[in-house]
PDB file of N, CA and C in Angstrom:
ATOM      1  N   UNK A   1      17.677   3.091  27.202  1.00  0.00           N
ATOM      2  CA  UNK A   1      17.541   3.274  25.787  1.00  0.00           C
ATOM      3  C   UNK A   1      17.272   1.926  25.139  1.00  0.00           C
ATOM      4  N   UNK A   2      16.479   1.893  24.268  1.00  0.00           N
ATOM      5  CA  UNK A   2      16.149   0.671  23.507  1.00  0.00           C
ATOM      6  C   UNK A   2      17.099   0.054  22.611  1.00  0.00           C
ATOM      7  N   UNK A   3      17.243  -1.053  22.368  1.00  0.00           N
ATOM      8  CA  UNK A   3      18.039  -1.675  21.328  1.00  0.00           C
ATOM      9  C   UNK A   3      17.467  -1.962  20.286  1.00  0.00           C
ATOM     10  N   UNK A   4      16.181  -1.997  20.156  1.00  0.00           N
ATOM     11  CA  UNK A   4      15.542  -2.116  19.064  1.00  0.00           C
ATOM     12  C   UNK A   4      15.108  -0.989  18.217  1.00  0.00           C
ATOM     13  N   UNK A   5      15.571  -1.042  16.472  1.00  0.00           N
ATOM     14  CA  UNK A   5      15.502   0.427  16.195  1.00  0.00           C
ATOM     15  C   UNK A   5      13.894   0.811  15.975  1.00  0.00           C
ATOM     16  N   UNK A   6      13.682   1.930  15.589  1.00  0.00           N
ATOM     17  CA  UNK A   6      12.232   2.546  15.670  1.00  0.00           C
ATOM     18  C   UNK A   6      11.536   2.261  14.858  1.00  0.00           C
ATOM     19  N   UNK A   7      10.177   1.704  14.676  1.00  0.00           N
ATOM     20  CA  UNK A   7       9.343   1.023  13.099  1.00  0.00           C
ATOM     21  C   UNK A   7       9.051   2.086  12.523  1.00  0.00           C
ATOM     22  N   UNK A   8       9.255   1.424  11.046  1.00  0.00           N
ATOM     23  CA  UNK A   8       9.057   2.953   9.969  1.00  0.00           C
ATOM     24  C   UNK A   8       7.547   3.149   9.988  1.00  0.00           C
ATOM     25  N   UNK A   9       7.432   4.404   9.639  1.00  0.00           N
ATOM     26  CA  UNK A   9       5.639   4.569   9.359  1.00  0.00           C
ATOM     27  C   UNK A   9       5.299   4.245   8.163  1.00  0.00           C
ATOM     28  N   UNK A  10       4.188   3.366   7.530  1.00  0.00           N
ATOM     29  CA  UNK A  10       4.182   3.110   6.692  1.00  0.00           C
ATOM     30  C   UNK A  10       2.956   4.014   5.897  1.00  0.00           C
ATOM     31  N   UNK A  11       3.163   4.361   4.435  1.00  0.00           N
ATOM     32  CA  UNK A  11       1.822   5.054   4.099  1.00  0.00           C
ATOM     33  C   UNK A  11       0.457   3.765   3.749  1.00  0.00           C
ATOM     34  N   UNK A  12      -0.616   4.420   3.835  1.00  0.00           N
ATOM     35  CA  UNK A  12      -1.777   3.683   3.570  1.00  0.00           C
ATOM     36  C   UNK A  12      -1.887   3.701   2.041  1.00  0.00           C
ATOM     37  N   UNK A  13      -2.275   2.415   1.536  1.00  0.00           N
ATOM     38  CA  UNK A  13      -2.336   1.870   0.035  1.00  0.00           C
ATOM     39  C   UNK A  13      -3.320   2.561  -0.363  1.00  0.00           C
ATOM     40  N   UNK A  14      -3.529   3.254  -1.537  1.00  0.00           N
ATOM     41  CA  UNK A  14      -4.464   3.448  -1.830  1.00  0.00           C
ATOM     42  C   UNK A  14      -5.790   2.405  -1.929  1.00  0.00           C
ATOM     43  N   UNK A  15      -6.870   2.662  -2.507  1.00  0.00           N
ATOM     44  CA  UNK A  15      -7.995   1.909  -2.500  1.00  0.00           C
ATOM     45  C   UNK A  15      -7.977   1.617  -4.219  1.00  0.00           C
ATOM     46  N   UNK A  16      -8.444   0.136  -4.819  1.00  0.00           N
ATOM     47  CA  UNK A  16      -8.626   0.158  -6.288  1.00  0.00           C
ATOM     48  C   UNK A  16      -9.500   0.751  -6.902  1.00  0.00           C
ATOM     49  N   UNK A  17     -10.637   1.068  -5.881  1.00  0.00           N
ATOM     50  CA  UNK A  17     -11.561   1.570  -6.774  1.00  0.00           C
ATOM     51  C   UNK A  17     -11.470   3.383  -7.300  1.00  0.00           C
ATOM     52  N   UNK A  18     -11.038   4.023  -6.607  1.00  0.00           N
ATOM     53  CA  UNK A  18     -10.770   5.314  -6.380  1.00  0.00           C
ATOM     54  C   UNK A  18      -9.464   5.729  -6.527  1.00  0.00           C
ATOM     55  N   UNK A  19      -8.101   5.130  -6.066  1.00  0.00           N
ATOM     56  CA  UNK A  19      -7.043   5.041  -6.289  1.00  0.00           C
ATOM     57  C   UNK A  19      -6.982   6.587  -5.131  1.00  0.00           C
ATOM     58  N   UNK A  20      -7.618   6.134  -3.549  1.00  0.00           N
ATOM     59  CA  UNK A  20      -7.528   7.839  -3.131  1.00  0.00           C
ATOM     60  C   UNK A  20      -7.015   6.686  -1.748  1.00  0.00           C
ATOM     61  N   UNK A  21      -6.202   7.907  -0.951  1.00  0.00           N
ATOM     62  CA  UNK A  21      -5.602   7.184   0.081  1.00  0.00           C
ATOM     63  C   UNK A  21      -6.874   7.873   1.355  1.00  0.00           C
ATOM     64  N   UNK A  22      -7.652   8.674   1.225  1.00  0.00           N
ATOM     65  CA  UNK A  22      -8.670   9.160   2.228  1.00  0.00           C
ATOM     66  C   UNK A  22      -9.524   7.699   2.428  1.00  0.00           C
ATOM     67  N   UNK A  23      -9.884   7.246   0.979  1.00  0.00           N
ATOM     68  CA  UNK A  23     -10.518   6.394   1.159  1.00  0.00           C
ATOM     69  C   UNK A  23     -10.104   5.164   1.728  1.00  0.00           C
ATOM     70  N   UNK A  24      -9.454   4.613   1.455  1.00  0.00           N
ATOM     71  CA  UNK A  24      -8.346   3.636   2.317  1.00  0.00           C
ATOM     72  C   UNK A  24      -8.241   3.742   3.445  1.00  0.00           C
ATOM     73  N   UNK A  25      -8.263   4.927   4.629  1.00  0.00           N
ATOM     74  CA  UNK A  25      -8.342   5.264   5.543  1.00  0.00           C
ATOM     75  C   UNK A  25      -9.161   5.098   6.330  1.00  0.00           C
ATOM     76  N   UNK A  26     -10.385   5.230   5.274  1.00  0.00           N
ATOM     77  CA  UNK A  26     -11.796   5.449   5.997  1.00  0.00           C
ATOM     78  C   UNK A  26     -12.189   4.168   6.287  1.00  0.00           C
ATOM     79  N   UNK A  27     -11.878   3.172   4.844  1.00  0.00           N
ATOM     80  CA  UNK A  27     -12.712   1.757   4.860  1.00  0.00           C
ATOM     81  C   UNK A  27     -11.732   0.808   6.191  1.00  0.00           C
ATOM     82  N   UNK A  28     -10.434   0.920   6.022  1.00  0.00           N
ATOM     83  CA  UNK A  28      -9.696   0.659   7.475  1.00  0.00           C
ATOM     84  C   UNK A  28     -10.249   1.054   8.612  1.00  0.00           C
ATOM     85  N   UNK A  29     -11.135   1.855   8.897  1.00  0.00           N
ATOM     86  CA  UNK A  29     -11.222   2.436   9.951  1.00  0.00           C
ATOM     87  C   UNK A  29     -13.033   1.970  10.095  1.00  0.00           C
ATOM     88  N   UNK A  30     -13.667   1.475   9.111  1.00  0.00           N
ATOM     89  CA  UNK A  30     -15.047   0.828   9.271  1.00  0.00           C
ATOM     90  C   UNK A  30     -14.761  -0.437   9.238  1.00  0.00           C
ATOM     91  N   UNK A  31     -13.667  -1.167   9.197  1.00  0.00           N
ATOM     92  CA  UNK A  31     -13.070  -2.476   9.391  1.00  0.00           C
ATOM     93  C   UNK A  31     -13.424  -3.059  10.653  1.00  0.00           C
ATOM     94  N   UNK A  32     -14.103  -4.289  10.719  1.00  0.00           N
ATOM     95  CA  UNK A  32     -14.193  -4.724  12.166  1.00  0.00           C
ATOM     96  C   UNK A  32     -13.840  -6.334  12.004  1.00  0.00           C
ATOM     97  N   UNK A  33     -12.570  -6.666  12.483  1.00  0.00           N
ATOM     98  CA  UNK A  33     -12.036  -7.839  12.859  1.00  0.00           C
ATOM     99  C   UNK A  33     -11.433  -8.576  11.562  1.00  0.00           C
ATOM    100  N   UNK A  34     -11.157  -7.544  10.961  1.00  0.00           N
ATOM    101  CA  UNK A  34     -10.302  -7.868   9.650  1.00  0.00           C
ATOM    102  C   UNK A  34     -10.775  -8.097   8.621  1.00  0.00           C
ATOM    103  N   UNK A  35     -12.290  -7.607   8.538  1.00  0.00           N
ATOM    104  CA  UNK A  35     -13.149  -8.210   7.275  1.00  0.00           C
ATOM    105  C   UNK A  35     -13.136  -6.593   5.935  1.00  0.00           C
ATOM    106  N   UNK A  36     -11.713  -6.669   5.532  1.00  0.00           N
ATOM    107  CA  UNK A  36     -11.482  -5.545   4.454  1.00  0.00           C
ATOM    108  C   UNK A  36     -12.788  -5.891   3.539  1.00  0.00           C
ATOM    109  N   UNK A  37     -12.803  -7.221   2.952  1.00  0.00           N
ATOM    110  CA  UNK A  37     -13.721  -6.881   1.816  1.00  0.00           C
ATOM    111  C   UNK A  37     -15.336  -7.043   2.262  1.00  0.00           C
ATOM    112  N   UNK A  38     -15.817  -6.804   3.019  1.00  0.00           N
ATOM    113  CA  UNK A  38     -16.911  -6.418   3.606  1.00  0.00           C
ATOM    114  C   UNK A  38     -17.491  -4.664   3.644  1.00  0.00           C
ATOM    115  N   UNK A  39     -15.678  -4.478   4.853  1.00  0.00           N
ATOM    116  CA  UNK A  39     -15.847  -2.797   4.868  1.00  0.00           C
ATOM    117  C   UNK A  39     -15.878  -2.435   3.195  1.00  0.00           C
ATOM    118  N   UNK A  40     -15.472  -2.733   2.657  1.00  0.00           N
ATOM    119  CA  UNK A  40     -15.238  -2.313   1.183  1.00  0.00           C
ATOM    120  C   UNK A  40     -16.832  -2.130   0.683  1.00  0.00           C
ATOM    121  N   UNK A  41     -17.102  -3.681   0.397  1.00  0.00           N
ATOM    122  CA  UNK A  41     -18.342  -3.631  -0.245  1.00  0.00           C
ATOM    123  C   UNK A  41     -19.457  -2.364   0.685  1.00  0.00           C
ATOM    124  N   UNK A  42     -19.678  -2.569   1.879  1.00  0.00           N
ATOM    125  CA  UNK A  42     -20.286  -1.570   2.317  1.00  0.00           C
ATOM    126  C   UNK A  42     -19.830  -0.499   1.862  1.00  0.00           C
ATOM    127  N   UNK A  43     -18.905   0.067   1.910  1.00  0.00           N
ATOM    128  CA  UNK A  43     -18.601   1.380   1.718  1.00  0.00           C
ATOM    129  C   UNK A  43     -19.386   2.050   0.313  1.00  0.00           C
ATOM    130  N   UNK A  44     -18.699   1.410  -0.355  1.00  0.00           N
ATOM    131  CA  UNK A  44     -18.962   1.435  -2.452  1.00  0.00           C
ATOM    132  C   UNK A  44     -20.203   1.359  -2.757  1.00  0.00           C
ATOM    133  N   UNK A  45     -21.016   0.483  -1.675  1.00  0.00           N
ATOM    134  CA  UNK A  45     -22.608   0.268  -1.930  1.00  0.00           C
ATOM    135  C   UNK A  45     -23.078   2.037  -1.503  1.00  0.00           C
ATOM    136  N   UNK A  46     -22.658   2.399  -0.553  1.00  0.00           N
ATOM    137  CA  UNK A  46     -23.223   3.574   0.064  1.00  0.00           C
ATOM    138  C   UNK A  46     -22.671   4.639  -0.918  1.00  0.00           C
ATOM    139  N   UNK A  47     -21.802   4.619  -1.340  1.00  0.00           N
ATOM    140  CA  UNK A  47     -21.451   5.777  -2.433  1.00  0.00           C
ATOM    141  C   UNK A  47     -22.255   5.471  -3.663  1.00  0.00           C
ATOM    142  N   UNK A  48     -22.720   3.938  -4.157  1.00  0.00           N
ATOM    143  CA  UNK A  48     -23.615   4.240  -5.191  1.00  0.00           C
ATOM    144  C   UNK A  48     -24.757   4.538  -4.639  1.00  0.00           C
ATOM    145  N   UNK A  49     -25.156   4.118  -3.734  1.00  0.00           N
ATOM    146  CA  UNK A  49     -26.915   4.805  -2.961  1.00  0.00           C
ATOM    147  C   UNK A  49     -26.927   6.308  -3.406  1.00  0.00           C
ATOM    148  N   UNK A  50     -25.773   6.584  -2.780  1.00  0.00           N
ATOM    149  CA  UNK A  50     -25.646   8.067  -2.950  1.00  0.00           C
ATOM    150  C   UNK A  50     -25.455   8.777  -4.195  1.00  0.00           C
ATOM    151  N   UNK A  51     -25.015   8.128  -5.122  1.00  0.00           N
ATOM    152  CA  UNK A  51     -25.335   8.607  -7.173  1.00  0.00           C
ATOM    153  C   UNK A  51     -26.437   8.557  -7.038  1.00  0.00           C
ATOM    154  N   UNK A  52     -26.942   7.469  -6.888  1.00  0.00           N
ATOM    155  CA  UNK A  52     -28.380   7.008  -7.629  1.00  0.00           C
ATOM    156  C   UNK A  52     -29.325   8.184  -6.844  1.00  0.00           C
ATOM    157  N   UNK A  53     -29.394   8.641  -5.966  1.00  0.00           N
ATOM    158  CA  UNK A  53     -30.355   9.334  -5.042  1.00  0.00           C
ATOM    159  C   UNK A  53     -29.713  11.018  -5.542  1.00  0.00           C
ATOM    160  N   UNK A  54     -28.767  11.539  -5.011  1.00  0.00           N
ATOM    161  CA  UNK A  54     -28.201  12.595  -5.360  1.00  0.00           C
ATOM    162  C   UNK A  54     -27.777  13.218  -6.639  1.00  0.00           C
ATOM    163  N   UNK A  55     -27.506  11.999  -7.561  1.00  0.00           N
ATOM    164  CA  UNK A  55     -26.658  12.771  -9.071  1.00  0.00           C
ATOM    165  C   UNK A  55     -25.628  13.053  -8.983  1.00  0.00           C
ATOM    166  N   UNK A  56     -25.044  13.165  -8.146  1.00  0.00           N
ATOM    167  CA  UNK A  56     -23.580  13.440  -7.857  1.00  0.00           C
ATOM    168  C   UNK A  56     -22.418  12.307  -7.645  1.00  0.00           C
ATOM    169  N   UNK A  57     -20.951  12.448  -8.031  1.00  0.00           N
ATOM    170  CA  UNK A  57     -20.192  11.518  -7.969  1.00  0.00           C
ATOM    171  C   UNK A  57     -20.075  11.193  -6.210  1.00  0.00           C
ATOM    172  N   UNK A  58     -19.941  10.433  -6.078  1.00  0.00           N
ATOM    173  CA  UNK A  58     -20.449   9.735  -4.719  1.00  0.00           C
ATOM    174  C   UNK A  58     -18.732  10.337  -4.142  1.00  0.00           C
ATOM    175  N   UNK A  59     -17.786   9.612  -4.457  1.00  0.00           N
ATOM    176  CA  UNK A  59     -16.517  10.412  -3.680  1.00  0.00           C
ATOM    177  C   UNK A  59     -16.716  12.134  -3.867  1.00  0.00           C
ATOM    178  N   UNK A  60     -17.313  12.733  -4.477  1.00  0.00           N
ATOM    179  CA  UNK A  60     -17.262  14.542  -4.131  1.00  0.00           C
ATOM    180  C   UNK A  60     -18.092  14.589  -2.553  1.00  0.00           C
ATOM    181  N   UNK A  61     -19.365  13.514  -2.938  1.00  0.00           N
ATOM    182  CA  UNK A  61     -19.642  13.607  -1.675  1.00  0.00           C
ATOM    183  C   UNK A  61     -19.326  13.081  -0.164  1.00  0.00           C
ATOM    184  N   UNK A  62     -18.396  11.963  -0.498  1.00  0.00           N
ATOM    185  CA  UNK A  62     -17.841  11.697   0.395  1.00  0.00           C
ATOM    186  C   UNK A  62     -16.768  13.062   0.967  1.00  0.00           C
ATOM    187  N   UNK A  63     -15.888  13.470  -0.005  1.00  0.00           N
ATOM    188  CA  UNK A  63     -14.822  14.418  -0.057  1.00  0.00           C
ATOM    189  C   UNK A  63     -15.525  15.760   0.882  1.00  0.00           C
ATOM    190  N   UNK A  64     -16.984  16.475   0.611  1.00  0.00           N
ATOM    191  CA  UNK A  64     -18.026  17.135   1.013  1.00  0.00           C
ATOM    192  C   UNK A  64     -18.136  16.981   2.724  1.00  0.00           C
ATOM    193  N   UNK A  65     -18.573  15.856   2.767  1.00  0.00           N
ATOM    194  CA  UNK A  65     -18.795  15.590   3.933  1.00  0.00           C
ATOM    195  C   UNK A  65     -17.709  15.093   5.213  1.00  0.00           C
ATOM    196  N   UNK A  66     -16.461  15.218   4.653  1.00  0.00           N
ATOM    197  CA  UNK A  66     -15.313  14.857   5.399  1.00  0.00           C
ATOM    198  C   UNK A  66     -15.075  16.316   6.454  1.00  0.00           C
ATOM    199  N   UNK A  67     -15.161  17.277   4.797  1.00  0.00           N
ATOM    200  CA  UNK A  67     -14.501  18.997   5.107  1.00  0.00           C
ATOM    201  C   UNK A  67     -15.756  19.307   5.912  1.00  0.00           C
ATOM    202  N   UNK A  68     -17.435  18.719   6.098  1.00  0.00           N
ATOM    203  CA  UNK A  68     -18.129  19.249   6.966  1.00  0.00           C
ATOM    204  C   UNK A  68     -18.443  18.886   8.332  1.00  0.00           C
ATOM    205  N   UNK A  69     -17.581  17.959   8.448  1.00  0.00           N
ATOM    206  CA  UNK A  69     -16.816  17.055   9.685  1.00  0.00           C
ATOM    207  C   UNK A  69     -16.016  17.457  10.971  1.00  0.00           C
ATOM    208  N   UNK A  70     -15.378  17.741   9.821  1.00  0.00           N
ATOM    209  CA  UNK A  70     -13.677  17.904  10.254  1.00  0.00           C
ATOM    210  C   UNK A  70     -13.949  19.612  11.540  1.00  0.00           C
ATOM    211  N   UNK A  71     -13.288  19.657  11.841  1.00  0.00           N
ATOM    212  CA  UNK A  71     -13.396  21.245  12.843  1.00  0.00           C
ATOM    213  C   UNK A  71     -12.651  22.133  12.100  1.00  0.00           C
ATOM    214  N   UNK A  72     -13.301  23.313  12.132  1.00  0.00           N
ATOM    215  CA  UNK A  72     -12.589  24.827  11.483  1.00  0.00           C
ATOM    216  C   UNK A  72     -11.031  24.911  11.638  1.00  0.00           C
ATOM    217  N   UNK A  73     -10.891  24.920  13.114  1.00  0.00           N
ATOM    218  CA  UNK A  73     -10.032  25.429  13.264  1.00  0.00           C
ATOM    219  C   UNK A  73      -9.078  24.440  14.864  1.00  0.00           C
ATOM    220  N   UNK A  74      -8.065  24.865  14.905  1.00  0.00           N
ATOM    221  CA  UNK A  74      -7.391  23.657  16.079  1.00  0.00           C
ATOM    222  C   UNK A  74      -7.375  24.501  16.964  1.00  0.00           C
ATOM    223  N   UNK A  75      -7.599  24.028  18.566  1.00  0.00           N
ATOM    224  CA  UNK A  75      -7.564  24.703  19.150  1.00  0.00           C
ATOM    225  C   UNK A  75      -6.249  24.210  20.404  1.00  0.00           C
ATOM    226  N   UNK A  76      -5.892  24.548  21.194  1.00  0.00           N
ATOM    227  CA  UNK A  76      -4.532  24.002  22.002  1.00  0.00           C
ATOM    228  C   UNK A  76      -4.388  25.114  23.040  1.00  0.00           C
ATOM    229  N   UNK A  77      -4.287  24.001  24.048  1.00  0.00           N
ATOM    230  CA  UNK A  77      -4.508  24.623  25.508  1.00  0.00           C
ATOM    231  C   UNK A  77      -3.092  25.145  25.894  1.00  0.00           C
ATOM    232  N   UNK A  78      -3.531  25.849  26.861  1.00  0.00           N
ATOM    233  CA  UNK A  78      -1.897  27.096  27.445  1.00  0.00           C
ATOM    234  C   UNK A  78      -1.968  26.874  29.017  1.00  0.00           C
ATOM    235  N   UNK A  79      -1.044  26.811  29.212  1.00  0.00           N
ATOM    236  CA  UNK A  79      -0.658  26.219  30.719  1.00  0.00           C
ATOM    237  C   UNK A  79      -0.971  27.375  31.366  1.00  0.00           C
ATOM    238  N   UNK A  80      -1.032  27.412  32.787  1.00  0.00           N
ATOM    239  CA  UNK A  80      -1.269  28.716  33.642  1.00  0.00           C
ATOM    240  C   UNK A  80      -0.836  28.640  34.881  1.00  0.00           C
ATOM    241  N   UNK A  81      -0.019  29.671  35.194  1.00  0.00           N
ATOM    242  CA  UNK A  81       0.206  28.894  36.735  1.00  0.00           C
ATOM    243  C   UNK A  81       1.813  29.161  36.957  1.00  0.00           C
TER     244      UNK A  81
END
């Protein structure tokens, strides 16, 4: 048994521009070698590409394209035997 107690989970900060924790998630996760305000600027640039071209608020479409991502439904395997 360990002596050291268990690390808390911490939640993800939201993002300033959006104040959404999806987004925070996402730009963490396009992060490469610690360059937050890079992933950032990329990110924000691509959501205005996406006003300017579409008309639409760029996070609906981000939000859009997450749910057309994501899988229907979960699936989980059953032992046999």
């Amino acid at each position: 048994m360990s002596r050291r107690s268990r690390a808390e989970r911490r939640e993800a900060q939201p993002d300033p521009r959006f104040d959404s924790t999806t987004v925070a998630k996402f730009i963490n996760a396009l992060m490469l070698g610690g360059k937050r305000s890079l992933a950032e600027r990329i990110f924000y640039d691509a959501l205005d590409m996406v006003e300017e071209k579409s008309g639409q608020p760029g996070l609906n479409v981000f939000r859009t394209a997450l749910t057309n991502a994501k899988p229907a439904l979960e699936v989980k395997s059953r032992r046999v035997g």
